[in-house]
N, C-alpha and C. Protein backbone atom coordinates (compact mmCIF):
# COMPACT_ATOMS: atom_id res chain seq x y z
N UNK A 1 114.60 136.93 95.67
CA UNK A 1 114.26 135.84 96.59
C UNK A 1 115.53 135.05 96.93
N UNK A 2 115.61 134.62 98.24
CA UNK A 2 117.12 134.16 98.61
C UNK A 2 116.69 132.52 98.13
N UNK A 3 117.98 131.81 97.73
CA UNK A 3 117.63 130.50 97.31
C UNK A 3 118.16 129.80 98.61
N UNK A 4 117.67 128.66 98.63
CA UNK A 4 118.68 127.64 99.44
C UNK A 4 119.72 127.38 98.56
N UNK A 5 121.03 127.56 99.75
CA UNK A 5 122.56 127.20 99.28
C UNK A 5 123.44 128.46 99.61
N UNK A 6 122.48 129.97 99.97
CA UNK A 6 123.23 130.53 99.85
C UNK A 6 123.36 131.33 101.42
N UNK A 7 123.60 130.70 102.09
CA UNK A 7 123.72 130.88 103.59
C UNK A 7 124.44 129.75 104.59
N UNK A 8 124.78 130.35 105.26
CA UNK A 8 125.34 129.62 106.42
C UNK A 8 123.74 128.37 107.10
N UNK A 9 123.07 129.71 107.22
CA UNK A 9 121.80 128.87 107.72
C UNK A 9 121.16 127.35 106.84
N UNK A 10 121.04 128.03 105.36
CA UNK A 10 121.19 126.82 104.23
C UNK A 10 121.65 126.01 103.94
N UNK A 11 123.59 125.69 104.27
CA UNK A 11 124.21 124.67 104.37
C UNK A 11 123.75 123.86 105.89
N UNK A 12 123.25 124.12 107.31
CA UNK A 12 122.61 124.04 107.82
C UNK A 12 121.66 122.97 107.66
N UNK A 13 120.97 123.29 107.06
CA UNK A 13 119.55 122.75 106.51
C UNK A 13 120.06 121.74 105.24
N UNK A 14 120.70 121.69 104.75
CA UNK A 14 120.91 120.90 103.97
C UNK A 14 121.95 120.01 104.79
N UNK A 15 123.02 120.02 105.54
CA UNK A 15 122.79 118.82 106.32
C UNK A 15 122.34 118.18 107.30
N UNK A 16 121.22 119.20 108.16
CA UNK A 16 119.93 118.27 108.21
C UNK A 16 119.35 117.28 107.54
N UNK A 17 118.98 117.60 106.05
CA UNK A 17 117.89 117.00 105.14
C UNK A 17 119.23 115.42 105.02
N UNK A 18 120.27 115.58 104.81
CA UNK A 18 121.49 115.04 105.06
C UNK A 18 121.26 113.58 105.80
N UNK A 19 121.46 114.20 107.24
CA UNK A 19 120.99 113.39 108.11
C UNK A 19 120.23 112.35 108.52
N UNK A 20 118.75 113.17 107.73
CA UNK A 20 117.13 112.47 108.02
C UNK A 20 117.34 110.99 106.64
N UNK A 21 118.03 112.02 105.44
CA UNK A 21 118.38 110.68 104.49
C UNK A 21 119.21 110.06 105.16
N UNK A 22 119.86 109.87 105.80
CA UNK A 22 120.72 108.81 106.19
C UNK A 22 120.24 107.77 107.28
N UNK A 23 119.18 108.53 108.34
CA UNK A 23 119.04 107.37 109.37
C UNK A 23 117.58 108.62 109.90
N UNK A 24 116.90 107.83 108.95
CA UNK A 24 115.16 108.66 108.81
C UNK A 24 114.80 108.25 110.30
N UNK A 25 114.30 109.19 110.92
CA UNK A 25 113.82 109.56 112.28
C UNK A 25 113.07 110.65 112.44
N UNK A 26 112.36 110.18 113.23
CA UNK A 26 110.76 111.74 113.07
C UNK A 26 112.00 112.55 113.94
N UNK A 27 112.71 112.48 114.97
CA UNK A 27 113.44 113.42 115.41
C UNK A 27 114.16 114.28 114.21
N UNK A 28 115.21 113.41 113.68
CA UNK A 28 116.40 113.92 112.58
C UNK A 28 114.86 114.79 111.44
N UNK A 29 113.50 114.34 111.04
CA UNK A 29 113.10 115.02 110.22
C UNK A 29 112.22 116.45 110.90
N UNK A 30 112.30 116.35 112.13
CA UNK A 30 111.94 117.56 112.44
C UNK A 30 113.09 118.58 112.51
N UNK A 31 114.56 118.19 112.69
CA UNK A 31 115.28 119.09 113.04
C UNK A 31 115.65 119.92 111.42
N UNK A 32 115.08 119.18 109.98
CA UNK A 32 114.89 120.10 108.89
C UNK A 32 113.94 120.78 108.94
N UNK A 33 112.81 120.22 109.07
CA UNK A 33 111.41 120.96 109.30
C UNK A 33 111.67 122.28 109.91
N UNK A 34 111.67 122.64 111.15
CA UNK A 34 111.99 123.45 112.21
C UNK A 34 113.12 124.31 111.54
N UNK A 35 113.62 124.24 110.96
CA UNK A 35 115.19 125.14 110.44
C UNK A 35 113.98 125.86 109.25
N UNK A 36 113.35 125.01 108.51
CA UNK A 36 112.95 126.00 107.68
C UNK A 36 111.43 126.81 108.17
N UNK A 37 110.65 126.60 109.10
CA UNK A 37 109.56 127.12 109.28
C UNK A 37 110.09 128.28 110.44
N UNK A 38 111.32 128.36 110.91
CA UNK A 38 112.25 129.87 111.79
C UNK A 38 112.85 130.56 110.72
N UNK A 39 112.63 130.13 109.30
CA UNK A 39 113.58 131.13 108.08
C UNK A 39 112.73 132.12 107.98
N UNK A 40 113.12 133.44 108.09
CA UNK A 40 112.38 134.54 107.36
C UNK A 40 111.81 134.85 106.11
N UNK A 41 112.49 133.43 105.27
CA UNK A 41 111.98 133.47 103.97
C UNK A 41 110.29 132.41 103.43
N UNK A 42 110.47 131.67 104.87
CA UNK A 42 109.30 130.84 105.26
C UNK A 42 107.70 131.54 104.58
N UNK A 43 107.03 130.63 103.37
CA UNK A 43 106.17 131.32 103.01
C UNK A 43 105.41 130.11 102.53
N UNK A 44 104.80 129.14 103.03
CA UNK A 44 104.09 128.03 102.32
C UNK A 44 102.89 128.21 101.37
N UNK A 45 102.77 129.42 100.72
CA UNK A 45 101.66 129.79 100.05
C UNK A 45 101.98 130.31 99.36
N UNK A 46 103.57 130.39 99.02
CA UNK A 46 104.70 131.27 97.84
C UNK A 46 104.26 130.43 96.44
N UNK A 47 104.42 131.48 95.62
CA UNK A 47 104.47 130.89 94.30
C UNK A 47 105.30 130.10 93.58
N UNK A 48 106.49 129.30 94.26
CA UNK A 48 107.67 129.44 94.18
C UNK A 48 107.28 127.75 93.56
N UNK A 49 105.98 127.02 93.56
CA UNK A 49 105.90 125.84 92.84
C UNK A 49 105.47 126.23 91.49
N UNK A 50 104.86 127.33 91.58
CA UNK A 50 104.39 127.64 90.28
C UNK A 50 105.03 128.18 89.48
N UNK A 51 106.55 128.76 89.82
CA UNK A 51 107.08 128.92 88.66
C UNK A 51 107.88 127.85 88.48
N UNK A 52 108.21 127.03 89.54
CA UNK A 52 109.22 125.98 88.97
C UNK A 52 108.24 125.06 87.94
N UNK A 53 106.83 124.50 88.30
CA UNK A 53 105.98 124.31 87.05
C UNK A 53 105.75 124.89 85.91
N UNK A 54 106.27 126.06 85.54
CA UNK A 54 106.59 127.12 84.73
C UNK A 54 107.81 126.65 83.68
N UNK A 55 108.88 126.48 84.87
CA UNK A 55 109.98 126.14 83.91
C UNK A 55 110.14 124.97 83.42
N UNK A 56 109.09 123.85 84.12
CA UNK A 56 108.96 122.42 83.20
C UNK A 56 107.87 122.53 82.20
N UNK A 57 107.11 123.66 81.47
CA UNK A 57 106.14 123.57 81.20
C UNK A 57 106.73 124.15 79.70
N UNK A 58 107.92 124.83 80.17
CA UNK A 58 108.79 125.32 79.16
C UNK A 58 110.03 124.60 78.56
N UNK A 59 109.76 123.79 79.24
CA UNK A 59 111.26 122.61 79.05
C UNK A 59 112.55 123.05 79.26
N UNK A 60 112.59 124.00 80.54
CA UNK A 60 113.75 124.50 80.97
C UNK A 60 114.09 123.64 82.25
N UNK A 61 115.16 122.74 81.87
CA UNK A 61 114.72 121.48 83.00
C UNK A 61 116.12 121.92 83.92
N UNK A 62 117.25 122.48 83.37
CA UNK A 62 118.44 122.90 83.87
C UNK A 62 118.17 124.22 84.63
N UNK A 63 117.08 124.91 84.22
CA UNK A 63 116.52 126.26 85.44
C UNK A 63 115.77 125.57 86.62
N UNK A 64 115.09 124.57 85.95
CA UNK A 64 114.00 123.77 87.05
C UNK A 64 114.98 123.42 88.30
N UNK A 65 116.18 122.50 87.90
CA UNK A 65 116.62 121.85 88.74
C UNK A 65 117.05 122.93 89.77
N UNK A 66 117.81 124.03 89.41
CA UNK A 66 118.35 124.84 90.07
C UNK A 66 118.11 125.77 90.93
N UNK A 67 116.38 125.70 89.98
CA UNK A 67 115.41 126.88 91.19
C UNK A 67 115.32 125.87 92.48
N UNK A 68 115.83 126.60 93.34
CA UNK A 68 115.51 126.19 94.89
C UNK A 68 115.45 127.16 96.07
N UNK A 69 114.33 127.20 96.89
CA UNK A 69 113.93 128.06 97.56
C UNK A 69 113.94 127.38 98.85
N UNK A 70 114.38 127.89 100.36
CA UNK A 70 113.72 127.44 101.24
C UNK A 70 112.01 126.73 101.60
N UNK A 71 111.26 127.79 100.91
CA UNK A 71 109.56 126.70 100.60
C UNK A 71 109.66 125.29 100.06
N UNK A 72 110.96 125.05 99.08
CA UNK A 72 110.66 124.03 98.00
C UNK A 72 111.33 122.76 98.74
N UNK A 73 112.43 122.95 99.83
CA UNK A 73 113.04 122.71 99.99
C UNK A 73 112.77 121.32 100.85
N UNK A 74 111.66 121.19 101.65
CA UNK A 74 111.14 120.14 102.01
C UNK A 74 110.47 119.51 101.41
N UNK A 75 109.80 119.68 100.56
CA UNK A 75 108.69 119.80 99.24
C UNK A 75 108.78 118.49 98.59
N UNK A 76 107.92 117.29 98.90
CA UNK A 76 108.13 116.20 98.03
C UNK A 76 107.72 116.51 96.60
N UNK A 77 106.52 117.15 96.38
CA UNK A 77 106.81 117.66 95.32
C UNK A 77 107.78 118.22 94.69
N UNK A 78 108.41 119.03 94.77
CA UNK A 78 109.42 119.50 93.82
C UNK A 78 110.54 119.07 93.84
N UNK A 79 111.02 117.87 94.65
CA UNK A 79 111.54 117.07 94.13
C UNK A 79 111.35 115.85 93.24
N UNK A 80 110.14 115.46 93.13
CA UNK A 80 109.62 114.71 91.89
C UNK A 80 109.78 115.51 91.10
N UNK A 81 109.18 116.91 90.89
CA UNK A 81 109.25 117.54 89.91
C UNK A 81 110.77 117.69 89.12
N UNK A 82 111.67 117.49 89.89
CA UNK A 82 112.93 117.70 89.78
C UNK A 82 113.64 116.35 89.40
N UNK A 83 113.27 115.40 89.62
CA UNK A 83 113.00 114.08 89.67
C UNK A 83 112.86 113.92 87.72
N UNK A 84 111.73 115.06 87.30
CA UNK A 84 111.03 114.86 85.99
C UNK A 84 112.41 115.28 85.11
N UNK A 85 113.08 116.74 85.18
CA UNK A 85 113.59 117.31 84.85
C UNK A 85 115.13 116.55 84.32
N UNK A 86 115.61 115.80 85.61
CA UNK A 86 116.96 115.07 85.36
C UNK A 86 116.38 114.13 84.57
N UNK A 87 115.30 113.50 84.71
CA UNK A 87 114.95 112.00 83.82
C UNK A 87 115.01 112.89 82.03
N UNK A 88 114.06 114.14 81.84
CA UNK A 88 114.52 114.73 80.64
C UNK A 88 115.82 115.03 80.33
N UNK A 89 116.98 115.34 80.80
CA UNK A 89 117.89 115.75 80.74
C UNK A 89 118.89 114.12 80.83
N UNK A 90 118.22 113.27 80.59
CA UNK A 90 118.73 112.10 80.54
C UNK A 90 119.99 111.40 81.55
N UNK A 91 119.77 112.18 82.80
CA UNK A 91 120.50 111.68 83.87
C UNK A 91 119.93 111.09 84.74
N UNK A 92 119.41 109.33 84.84
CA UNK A 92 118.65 108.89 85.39
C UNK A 92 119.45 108.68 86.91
N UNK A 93 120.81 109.14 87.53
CA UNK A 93 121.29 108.63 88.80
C UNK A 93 120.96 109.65 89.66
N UNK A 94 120.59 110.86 89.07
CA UNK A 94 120.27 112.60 89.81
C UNK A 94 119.00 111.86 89.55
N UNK A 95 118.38 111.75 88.91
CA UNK A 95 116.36 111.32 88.82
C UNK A 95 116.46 110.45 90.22
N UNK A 96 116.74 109.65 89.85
CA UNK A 96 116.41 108.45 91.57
C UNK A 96 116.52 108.95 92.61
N UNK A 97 117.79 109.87 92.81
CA UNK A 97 118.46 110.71 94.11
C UNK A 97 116.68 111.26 94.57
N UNK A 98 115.99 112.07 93.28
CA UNK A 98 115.33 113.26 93.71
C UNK A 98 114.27 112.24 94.40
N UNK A 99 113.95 111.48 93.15
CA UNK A 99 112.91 110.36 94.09
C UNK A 99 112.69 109.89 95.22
N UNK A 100 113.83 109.07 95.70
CA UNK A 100 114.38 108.62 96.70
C UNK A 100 114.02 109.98 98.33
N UNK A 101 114.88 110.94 98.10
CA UNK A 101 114.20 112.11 98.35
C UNK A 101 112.96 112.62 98.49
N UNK A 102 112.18 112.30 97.48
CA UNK A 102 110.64 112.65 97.67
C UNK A 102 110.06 112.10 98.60
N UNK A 103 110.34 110.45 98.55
CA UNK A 103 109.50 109.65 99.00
C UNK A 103 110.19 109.51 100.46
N UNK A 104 111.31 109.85 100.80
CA UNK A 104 111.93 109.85 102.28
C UNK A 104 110.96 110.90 103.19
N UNK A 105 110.83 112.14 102.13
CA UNK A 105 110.23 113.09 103.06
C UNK A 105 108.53 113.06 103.29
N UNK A 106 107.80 112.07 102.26
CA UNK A 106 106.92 111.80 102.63
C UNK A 106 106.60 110.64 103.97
N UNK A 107 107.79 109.91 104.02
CA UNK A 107 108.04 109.11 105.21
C UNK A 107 108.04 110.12 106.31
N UNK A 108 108.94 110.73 106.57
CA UNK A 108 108.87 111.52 107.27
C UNK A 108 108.16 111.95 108.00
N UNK A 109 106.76 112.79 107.28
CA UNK A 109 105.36 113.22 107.63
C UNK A 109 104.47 111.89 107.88
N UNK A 110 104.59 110.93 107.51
CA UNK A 110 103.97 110.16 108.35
C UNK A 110 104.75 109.48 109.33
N UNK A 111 105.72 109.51 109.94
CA UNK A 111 106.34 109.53 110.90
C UNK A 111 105.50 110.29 112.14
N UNK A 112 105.50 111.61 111.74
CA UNK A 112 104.85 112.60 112.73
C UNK A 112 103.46 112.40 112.95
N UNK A 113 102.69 111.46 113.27
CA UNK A 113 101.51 111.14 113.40
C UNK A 113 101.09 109.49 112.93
N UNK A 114 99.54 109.85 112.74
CA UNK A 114 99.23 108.78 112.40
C UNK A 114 97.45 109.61 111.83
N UNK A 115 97.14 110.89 111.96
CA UNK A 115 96.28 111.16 111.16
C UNK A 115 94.93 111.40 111.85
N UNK A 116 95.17 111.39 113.38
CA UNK A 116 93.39 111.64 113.76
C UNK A 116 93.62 112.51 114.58
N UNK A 117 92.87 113.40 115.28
CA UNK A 117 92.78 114.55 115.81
C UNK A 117 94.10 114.53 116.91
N UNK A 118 94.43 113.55 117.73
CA UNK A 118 95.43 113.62 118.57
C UNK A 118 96.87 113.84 118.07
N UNK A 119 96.63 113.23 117.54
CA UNK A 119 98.02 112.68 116.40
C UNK A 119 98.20 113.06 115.19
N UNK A 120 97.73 114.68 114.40
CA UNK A 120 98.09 114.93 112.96
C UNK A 120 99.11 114.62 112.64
N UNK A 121 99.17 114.56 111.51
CA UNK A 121 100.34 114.86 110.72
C UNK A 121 100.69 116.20 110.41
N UNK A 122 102.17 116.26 110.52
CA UNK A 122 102.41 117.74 110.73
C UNK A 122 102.96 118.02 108.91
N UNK A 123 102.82 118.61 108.62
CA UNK A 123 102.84 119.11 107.10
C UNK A 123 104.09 120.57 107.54
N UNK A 124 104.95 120.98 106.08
CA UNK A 124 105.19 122.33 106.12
C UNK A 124 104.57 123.14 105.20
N UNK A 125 103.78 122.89 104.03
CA UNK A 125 102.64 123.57 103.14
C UNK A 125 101.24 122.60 102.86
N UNK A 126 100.43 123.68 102.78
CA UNK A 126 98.90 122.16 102.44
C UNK A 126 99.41 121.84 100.99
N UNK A 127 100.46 122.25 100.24
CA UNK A 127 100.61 121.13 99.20
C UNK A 127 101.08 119.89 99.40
N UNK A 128 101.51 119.84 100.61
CA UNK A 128 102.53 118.81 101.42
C UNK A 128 101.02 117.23 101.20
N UNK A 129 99.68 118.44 101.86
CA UNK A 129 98.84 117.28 102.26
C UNK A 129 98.26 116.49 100.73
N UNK A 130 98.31 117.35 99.67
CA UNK A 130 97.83 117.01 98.70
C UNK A 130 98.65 115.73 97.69
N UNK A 131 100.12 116.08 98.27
CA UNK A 131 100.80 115.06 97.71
C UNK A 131 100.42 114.14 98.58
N UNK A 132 100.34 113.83 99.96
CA UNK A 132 100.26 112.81 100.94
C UNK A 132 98.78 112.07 100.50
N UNK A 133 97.89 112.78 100.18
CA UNK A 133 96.67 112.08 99.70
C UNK A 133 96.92 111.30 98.28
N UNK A 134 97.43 111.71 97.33
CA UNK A 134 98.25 111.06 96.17
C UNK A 134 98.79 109.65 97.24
N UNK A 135 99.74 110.13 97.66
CA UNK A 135 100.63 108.57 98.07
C UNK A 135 99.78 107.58 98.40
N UNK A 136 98.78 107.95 99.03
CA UNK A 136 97.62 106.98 100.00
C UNK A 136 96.76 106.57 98.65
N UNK A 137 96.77 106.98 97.73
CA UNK A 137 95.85 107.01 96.70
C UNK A 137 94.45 107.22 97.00
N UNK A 138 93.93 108.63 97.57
CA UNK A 138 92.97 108.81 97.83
C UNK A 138 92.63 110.19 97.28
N UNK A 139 91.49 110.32 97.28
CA UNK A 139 91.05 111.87 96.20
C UNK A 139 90.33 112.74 97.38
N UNK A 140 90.95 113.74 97.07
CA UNK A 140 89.97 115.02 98.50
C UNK A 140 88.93 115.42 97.90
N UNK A 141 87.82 115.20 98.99
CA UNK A 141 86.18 115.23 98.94
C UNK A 141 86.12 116.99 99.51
N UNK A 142 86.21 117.05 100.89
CA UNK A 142 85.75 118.52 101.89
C UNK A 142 86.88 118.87 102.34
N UNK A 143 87.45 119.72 102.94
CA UNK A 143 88.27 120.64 104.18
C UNK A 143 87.41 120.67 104.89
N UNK A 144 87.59 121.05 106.25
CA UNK A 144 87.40 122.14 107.34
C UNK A 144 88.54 122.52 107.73
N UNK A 145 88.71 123.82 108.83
CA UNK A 145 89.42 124.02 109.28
C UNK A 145 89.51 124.14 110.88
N UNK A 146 90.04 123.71 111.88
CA UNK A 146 89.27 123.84 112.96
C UNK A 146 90.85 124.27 114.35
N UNK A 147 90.48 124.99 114.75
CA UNK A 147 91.59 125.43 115.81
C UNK A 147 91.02 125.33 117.23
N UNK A 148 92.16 124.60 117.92
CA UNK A 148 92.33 124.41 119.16
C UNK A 148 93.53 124.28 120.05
N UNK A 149 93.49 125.05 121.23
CA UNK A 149 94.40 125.14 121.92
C UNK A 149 95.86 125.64 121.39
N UNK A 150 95.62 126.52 120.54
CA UNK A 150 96.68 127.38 120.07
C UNK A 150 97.28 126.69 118.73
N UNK A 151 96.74 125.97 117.88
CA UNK A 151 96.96 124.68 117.35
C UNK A 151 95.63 125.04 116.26
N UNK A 152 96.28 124.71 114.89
CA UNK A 152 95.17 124.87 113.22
C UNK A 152 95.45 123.37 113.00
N UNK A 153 94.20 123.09 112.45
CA UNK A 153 94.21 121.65 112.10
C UNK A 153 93.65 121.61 110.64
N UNK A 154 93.90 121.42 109.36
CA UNK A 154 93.08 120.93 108.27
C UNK A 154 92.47 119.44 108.08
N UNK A 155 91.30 119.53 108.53
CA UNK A 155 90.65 118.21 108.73
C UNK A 155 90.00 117.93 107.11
N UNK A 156 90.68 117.08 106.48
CA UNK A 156 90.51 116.10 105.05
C UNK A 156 89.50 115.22 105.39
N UNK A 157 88.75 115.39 104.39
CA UNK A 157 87.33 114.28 103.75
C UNK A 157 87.57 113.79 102.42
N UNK A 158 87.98 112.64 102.81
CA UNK A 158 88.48 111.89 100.94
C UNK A 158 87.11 111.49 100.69
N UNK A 159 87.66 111.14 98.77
CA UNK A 159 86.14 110.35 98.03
C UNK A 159 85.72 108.95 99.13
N UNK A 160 86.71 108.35 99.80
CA UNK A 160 86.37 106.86 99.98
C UNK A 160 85.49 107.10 101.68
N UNK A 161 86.14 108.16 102.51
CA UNK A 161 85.04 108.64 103.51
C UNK A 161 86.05 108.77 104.66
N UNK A 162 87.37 108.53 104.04
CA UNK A 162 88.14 108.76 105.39
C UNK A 162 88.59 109.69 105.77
N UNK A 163 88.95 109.89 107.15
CA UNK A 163 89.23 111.62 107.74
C UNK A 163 90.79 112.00 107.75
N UNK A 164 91.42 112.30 107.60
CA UNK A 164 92.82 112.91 108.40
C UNK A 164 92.76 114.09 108.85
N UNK A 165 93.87 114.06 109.88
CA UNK A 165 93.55 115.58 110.27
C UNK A 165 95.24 115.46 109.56
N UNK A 166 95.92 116.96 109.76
CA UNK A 166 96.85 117.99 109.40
C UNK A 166 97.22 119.18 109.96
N UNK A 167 98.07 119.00 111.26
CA UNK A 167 98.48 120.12 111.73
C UNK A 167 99.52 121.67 110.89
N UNK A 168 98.62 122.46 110.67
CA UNK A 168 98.93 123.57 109.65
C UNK A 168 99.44 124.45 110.54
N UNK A 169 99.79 124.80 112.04
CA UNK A 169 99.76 125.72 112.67
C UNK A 169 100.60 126.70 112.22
N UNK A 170 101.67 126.29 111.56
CA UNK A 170 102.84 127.09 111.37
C UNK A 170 102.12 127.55 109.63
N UNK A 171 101.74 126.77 109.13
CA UNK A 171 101.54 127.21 107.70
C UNK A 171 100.26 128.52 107.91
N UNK A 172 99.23 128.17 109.18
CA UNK A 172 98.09 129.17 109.25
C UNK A 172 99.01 130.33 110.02
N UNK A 173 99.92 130.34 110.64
CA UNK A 173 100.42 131.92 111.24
C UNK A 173 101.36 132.72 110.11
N UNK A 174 101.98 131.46 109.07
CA UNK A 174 102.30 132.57 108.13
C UNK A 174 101.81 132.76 106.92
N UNK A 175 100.65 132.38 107.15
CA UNK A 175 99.37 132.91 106.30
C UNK A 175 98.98 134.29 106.86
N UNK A 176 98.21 134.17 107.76
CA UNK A 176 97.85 135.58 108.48
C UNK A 176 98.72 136.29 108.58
N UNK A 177 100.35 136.10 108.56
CA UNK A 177 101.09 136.93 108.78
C UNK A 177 101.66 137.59 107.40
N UNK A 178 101.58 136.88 106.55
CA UNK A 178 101.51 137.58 105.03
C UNK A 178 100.11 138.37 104.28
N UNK A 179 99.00 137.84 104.65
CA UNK A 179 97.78 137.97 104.29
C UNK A 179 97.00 139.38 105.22
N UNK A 180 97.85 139.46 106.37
CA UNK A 180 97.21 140.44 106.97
C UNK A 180 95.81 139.95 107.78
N UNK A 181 94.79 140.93 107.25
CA UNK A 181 93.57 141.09 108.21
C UNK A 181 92.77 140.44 107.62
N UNK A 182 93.05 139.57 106.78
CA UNK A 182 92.24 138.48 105.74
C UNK A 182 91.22 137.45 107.09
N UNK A 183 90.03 137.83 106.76
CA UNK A 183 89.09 136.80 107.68
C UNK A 183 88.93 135.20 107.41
N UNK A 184 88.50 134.59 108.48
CA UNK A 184 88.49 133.50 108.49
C UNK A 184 88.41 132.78 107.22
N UNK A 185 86.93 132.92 106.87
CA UNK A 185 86.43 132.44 105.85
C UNK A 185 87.71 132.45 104.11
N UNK A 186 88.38 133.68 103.77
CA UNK A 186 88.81 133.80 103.09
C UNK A 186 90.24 132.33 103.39
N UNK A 187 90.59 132.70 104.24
CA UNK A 187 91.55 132.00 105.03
C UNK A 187 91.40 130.77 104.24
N UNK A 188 90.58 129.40 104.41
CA UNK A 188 89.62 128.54 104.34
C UNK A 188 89.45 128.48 103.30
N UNK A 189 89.27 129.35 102.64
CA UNK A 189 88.82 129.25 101.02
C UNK A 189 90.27 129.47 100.00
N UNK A 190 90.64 129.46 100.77
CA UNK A 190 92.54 129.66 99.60
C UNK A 190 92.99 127.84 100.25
N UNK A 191 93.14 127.86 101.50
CA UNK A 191 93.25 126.06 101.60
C UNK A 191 92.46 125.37 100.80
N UNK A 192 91.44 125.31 100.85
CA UNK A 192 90.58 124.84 99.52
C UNK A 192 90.68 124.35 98.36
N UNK A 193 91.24 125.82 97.68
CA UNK A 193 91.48 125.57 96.95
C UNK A 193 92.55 125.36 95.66
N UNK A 194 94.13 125.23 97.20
CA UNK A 194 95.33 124.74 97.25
C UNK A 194 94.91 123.09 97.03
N UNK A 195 93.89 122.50 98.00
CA UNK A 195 93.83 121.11 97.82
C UNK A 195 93.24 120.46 96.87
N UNK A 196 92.32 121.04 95.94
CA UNK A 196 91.25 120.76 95.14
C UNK A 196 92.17 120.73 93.65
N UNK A 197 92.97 121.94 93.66
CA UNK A 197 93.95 121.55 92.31
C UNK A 197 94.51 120.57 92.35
N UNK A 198 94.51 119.61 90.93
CA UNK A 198 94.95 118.45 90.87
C UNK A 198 95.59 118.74 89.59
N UNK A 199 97.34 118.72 89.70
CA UNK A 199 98.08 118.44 88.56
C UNK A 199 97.06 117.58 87.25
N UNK A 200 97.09 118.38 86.14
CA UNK A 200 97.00 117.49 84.91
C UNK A 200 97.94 117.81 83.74
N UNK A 201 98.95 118.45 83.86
CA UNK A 201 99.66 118.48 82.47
C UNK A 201 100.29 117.22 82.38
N UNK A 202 101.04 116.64 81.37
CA UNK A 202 101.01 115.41 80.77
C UNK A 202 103.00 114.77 81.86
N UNK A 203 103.41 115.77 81.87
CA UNK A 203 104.47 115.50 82.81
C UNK A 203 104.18 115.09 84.43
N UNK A 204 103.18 115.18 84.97
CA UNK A 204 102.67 115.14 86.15
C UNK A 204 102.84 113.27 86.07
N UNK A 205 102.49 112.59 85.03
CA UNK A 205 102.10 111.18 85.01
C UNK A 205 103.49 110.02 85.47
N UNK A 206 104.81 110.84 85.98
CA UNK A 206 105.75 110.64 86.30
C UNK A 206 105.77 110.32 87.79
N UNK A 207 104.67 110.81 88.25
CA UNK A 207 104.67 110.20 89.35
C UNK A 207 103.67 108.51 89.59
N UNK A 208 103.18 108.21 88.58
CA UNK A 208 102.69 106.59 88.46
C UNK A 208 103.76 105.75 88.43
């Protein structure tokens, strides 16, 4: 698996992400976005969180930090997660960086909207949306999934009754495009139940 860092295209993208930290703009955060959803390595349904949860689960916090993938790479998650790793490794000025980081790129995504059918929020994995429901402090109730005009939307039903939508378009074409001839329904039922997992190992509580 190619990591980020090791391309022309990757230094690229990393001063994009560069950029958007410096003078946060839904423009400057789309021009990271967009660099990584044209990578060939583009896979928002990669396992590539689950092993880095792997290597904190193992207390390999110096593999953690290092695993980096184009998927991870926008990923507020795995930079908290990474976030966890330097705070173990007792370097709290790399911990803040990752933070700081996390929470820029969750700015970001709400930059790109405001959350109702006109206006999603544009996500680059539905783990994207699951952390974004965390930030809001709200708990996911239903999915649907609903497409229009060339355009996938994951429409969220929290516990408290509120809706967001979530423009997935790019995450649903390289779904089908990894998944093959996988029907709707199956489709639908892996978003599901991407959103329904809720971190509980005891390191997760780093994000309170």
């Amino acid at each position: 698996m190619e990591r980020v860092g090791t391309s022309r295209k990757s230094n690229r993208m990393k001063n994009y992400l560069a950029k958007f930290i410096e003078e946060p703009t839904k423009e400057n955060f789309l021009l990271v976005r967009n660099d990584i959803v044209s990578d060939e390595n583009y896979n928002p349904y990669s396992k590539d969180w689950d092993q880095l949860t792997d290597l904190l689960d193992a207390e390999k916090y110096e593999e953690a930090i290092e695993f980096s993938t184009v998927n991870l790479f926008l990923s507020p998650r795995a930079h908290l997660y990474k976030q966890y790793a330097y705070e173990k490794l007792g370097n709290q000025n790399y911990a803040d960086i990752e933070g700081m980081i996390a929470h820029r790129i969750m700015d970001g995504i709400e930059m790109t909207g405001d959350g109702t059918i006109e206006n999603p929020y544009l996500v680059t994995s539905i783990i994207d949306e699951s952390d974004m429901l965390m930030r809001w402090d709200e708990n996911f109730f239903s999915q649907s999934l609903k497409h229009s005009n060339n355009k996938s939307f994951d429409i969220i039903t929290t516990v408290s009754g509120k809706e967001y939508y979530f423009d997935i378009t790019d995450c649903y074409k390289s779904l089908e495009k990894n998944r093959g001839s996988n029907n709707r329904i199956d489709l639908m039922k892996e978003i599901e139940t991407l959103l329904e997992e809720k971190p509980t190992k005891k390191w997760w509580e780093f994000w309170k």
